[in-house]
Structure formats: C-alpha cells, structure tokens
Protein backbone atom coordinates (compact mmCIF):
# COMPACT_ATOMS: atom_id res chain seq x y z
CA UNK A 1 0.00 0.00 0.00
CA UNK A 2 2.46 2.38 0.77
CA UNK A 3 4.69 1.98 -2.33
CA UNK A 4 1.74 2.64 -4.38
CA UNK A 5 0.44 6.36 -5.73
CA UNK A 6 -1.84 6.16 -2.44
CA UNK A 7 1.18 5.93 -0.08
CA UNK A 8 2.27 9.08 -0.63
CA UNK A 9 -0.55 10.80 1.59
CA UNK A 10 0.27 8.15 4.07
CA UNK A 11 4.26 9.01 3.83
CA UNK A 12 3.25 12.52 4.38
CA UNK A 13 0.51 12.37 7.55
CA UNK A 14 3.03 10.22 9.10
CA UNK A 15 6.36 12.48 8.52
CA UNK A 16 3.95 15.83 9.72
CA UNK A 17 -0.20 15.46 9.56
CA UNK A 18 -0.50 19.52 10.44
CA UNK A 19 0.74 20.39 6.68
CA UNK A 20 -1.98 20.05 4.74
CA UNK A 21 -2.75 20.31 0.81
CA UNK A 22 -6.05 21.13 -1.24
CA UNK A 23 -5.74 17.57 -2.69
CA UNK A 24 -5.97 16.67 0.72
CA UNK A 25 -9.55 17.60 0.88
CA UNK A 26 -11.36 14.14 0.80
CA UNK A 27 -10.56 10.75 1.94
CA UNK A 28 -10.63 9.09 -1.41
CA UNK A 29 -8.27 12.14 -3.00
CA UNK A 30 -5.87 11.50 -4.91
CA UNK A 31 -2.79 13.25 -3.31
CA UNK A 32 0.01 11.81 -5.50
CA UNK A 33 0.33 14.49 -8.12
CA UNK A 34 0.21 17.68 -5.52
CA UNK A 35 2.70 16.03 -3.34
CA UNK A 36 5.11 14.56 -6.16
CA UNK A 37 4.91 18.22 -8.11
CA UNK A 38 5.63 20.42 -4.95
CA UNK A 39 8.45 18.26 -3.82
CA UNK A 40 9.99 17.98 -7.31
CA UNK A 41 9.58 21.74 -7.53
CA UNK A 42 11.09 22.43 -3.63
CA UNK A 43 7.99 23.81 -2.57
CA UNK A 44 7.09 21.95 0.36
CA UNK A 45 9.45 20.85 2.94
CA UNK A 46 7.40 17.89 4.04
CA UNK A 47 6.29 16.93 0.49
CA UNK A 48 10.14 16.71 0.06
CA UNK A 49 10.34 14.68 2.90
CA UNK A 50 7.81 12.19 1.53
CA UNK A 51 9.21 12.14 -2.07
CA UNK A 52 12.73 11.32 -0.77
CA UNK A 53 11.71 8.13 1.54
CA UNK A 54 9.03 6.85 -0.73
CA UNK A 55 12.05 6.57 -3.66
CA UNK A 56 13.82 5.21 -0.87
CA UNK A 57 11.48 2.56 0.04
CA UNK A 58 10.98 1.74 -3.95
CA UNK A 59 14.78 1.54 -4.26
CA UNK A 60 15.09 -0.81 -1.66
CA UNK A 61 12.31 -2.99 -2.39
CA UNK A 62 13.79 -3.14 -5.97
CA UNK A 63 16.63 -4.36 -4.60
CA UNK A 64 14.82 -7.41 -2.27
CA UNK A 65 13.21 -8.46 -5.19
CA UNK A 66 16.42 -8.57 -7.39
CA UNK A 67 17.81 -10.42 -4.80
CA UNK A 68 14.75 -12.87 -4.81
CA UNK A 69 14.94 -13.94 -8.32
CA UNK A 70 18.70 -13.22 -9.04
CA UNK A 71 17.95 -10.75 -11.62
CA UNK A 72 21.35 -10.59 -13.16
CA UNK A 73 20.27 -9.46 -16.35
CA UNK A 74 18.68 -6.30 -15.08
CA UNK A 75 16.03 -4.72 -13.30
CA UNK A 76 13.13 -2.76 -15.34
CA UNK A 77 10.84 -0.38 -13.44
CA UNK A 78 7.76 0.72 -15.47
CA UNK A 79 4.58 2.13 -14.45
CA UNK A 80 3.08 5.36 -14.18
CA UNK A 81 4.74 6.64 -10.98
CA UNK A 82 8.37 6.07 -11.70
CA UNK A 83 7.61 8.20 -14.90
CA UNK A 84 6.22 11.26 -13.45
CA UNK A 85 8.92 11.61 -11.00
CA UNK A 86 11.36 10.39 -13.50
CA UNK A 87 14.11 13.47 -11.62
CA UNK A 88 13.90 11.93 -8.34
CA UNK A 89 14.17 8.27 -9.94
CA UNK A 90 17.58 9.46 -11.55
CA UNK A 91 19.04 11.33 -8.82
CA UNK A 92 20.91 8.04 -7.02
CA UNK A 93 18.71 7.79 -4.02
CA UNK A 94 16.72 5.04 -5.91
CA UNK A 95 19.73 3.16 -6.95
CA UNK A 96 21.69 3.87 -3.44
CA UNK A 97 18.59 2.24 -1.63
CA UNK A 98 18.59 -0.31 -4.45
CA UNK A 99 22.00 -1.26 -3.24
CA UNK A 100 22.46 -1.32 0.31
CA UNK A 101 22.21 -4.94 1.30
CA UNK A 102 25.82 -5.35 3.21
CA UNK A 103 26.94 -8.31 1.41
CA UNK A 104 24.77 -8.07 -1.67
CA UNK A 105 25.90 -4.62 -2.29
CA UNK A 106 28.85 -5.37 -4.83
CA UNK A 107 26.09 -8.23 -6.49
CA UNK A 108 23.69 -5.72 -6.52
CA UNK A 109 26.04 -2.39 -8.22
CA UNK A 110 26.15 -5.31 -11.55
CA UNK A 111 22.51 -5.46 -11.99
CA UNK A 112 21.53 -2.67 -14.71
CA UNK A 113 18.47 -0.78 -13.94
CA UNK A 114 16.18 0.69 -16.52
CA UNK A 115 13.16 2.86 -16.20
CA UNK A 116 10.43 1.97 -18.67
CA UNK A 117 9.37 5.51 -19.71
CA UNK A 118 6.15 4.00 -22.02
CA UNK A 119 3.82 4.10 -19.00
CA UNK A 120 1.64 1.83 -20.87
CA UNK A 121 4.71 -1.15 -20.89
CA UNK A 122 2.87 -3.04 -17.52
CA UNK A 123 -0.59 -3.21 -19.41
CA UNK A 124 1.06 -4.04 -22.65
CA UNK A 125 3.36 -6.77 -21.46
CA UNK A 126 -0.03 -8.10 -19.31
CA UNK A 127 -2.06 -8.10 -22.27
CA UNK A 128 0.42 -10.13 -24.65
CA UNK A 129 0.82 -12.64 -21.89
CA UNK A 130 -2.90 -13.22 -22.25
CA UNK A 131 -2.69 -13.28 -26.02
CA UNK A 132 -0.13 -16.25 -25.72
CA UNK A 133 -1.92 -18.34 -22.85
CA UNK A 134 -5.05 -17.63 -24.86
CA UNK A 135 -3.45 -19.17 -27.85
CA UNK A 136 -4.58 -16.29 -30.04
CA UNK A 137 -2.59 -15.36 -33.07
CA UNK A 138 -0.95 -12.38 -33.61
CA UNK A 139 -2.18 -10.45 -36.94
C-alpha cells in the first residue's frame, strides 16, 4: 500500500499530519500528483520529505526483489509513478537504496536498472501474456 500512488498521503501524515494540501480535501483524494509536483519543484518541505523516503522505500524494495529472483540481467521499473517523478528516480537515491544490502551490495552495483518511460509497458506486457496463454494469433 504504501509503495503505491496512495502511499504518498500516508508518507506525508506520518512524517507531519498539520501540513496540509487542497488535494488533501477528501478521503478518497488522490494526493500523488500535488505532493510529487511540490516536492519535485522544492515547494514543500514535508512533500520533500515524503518524495525522498518513498524513492527510498521503492529503491530498496527493488533491490529485495532482485535479490529474490537473481535478476542478473537487469532490473526494469515501469509504471506510471516512476515516470512522473522520472528526476527523483535518476538522482541516485533510488539506486543507493537499491543497493544497500551489506553483502549483496557489490552483487547488486552489476545489476543494470532501466526505467520503462512508455507508462503503458505493464498493461502491454499483461495483455500479450494473455494473447499467448489464450493461444490467439498475432495479426
């Protein structure tokens, strides 16, 4: 949940609930955007705050799951999130957090990381896998 667009909110209450946003209006909000484009911009301390451990967080559950399958061959992170805050992605906190696994950490600095920039890829790589179980032909 939290490494999702809805954690950010959640990330943000919990580093300081007083600071408050307009997307913050109703429960069911959608907070992601305001927070991501005020922290990207350095508008919002907190928002900063949030942007900086929720990268963190991705990076380093990137890095579990490369561990968990071995992914030697590289690590590609699509989606609509990584995309919009494509800056913070390519600063090094992502690949720093990605890394720091004591004795994985030289395995782990081998594994090439891409970010998918087609925020589509998820859906399209879903919907061929369907195809092919289905059996259906390609045209």
């Amino acid at each position: 949940m939290i490494l999702s667009g809805r954690g950010f909110r959640s990330i943000h209450d919990f580093l300081n609930e007083s600071v408050q946003h307009p997307s913050f209006a109703g429960p069911e909000a959608d907070a992601a955007p305001e927070i991501t484009g005020l922290a990207l911009a350095g508008q919002c301390a907190v928002c900063v705050q949030t942007l900086d451990l929720w990268v963190s967080m991705y990076g380093a559950e990137a890095g579990n799951l490369a561990l968990k399958s071995l992914a030697r061959g590289g690590v590609w992170v699509a989606g609509g999130i990584a995309v919009k805050i494509r800056k913070k992605m390519e600063d090094g906190s992502f690949f720093r957090a990605f890394c720091e696994k004591e004795k994985f950490a030289a395995l782990l600095t081998q594994i090439p990381i891409q970010l998918v920039l087609n925020e589509d890829a998820p859906l399209i790589g879903a919907m061929s896998r369907a195809i092919q179980t289905a059996g259906i032909a390609s045209a």
